[in-house]
N, C-alpha and C. Protein backbone atom coordinates (compact mmCIF):
# COMPACT_ATOMS: atom_id res chain seq x y z
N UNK A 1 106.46 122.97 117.69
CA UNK A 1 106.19 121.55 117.53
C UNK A 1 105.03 121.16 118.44
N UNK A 2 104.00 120.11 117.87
CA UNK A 2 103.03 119.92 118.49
C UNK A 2 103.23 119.11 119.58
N UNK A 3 102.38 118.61 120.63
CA UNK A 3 103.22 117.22 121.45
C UNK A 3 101.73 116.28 121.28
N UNK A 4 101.99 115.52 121.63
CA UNK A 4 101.27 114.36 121.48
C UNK A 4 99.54 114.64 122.39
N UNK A 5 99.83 115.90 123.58
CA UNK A 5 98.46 116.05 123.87
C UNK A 5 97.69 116.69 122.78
N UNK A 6 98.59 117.71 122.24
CA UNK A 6 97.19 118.76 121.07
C UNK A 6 96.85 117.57 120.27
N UNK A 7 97.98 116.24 119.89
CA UNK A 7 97.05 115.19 118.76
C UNK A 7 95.92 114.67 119.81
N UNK A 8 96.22 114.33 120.67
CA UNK A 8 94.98 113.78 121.66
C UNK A 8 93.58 114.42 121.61
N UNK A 9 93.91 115.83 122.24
CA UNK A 9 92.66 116.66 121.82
C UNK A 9 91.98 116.64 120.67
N UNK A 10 92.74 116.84 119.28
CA UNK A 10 92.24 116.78 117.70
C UNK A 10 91.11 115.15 117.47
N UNK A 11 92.59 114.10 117.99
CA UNK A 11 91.72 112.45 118.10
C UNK A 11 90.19 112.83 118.60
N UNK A 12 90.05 113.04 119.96
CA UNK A 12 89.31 113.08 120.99
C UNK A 12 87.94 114.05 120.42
N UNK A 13 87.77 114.77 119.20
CA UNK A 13 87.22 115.70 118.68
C UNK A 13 86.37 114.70 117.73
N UNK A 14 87.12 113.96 116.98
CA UNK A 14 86.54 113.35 115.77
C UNK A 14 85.37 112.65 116.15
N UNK A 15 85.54 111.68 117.19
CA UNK A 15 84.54 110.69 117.57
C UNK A 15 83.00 111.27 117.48
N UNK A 16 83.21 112.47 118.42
CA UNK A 16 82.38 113.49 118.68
C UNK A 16 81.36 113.77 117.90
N UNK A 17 81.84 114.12 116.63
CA UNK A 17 81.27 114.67 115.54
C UNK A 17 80.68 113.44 114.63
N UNK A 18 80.88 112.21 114.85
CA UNK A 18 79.75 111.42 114.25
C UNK A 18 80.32 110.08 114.93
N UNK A 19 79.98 109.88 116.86
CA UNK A 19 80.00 109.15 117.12
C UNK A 19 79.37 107.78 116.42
N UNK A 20 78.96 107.30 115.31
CA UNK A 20 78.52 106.09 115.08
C UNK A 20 79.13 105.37 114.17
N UNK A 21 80.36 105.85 114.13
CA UNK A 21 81.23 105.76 112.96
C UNK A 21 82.49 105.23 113.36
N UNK A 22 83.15 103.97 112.75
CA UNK A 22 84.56 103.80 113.40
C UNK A 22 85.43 104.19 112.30
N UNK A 23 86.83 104.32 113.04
CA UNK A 23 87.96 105.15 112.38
C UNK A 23 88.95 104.59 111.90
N UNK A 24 89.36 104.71 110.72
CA UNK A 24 90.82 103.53 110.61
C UNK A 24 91.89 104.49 110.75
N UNK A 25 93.00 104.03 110.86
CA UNK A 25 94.54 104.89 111.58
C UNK A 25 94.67 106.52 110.27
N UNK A 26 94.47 105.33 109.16
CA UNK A 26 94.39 107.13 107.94
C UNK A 26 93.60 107.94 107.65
N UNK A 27 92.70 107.44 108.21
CA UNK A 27 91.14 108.15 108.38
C UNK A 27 91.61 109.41 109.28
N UNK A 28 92.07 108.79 110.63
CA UNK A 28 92.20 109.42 111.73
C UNK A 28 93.64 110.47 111.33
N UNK A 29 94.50 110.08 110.76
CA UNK A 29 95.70 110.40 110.46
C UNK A 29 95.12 111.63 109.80
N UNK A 30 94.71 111.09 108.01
CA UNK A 30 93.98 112.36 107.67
C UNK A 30 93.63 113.47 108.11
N UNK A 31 92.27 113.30 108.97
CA UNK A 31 91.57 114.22 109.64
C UNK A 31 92.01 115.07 110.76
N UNK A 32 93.85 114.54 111.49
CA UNK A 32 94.36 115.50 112.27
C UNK A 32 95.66 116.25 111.66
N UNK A 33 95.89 115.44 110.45
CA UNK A 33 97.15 115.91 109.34
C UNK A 33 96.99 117.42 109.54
N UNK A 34 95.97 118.15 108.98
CA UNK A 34 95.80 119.66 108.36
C UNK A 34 95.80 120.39 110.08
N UNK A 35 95.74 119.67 110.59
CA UNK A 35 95.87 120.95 111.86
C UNK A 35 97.73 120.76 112.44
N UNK A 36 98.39 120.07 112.04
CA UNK A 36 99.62 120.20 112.52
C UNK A 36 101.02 120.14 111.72
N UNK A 37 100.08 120.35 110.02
CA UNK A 37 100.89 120.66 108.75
C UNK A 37 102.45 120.05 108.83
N UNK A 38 101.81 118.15 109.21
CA UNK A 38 102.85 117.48 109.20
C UNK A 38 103.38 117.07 107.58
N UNK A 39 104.17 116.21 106.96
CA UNK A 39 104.01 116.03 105.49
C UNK A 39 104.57 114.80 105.66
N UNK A 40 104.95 113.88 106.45
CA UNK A 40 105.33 112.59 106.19
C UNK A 40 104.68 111.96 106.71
N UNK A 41 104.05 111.03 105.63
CA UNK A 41 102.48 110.32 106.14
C UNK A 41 102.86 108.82 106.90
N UNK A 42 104.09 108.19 107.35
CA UNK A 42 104.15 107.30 107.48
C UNK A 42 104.58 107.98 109.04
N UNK A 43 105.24 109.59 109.24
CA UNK A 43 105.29 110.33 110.81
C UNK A 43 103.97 110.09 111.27
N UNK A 44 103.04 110.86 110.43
CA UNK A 44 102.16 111.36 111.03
C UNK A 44 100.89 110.30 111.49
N UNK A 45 100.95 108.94 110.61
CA UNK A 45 100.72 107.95 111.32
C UNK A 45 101.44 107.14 112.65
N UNK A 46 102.45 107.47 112.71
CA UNK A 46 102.67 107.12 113.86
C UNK A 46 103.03 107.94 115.01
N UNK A 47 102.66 109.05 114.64
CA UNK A 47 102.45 109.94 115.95
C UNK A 47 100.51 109.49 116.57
N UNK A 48 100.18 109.52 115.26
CA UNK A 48 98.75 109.34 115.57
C UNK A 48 97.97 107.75 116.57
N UNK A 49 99.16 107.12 116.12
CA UNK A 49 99.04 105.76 116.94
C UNK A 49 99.62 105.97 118.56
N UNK A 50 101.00 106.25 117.93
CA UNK A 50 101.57 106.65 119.77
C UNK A 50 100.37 107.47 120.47
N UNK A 51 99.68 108.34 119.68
CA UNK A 51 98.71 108.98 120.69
C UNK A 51 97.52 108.24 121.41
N UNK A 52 96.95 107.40 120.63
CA UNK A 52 96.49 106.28 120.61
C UNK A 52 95.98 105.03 121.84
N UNK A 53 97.81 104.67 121.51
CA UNK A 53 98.31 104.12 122.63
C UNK A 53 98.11 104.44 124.00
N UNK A 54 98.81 105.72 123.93
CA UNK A 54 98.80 106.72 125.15
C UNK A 54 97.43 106.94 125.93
N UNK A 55 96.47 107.45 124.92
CA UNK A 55 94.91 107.25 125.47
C UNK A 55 94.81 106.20 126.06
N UNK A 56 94.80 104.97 125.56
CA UNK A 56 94.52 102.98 125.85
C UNK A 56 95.20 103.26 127.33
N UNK A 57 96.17 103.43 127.30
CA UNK A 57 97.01 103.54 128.55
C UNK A 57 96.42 104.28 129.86
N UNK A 58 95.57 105.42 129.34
CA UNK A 58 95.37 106.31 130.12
C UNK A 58 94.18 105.18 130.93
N UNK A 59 93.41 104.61 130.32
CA UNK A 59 92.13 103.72 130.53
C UNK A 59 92.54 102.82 131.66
C-alpha cells in the first residue's frame, strides 16, 4: 500500500513538467492514478486531496 508521501512525490513531479499550467483535483488524480493502480475514483481523489492538504500544511 502506498502512503500518502509516494502521492506527494508523484503530485510534486507534475508541476515540474509544465510549470505554467494549473491542475484541477482529476487532472491531478488522473495523472497519479496509473502509478498506484488505485480503481475507485472517488478514493483516489481523495487521497489525492488529503495529500494536498498535507503539503498546504507543510507551508
Amino acid at each position: 500500500m502506498n502512503t500518502s508521501f509516494n502521492i506527494l512525490v508523484e503530485i510534486l513531479k507534475i508541476p515540474t513538467q509544465n510549470y505554467n499550467k494549473s491542475y484541477t483535483l482529476v487532472e491531478l488524480t488522473n495523472a497519479v492514478t496509473p502509478c498506484f493502480y488505485l480503481s475507485d475514483e472517488r478514493r483516489n481523489q481523495a487521497r489525492v486531496l488529503k495529500t494536498l492538504i498535507l503539503l498546504n500544511d507543510i507551508n
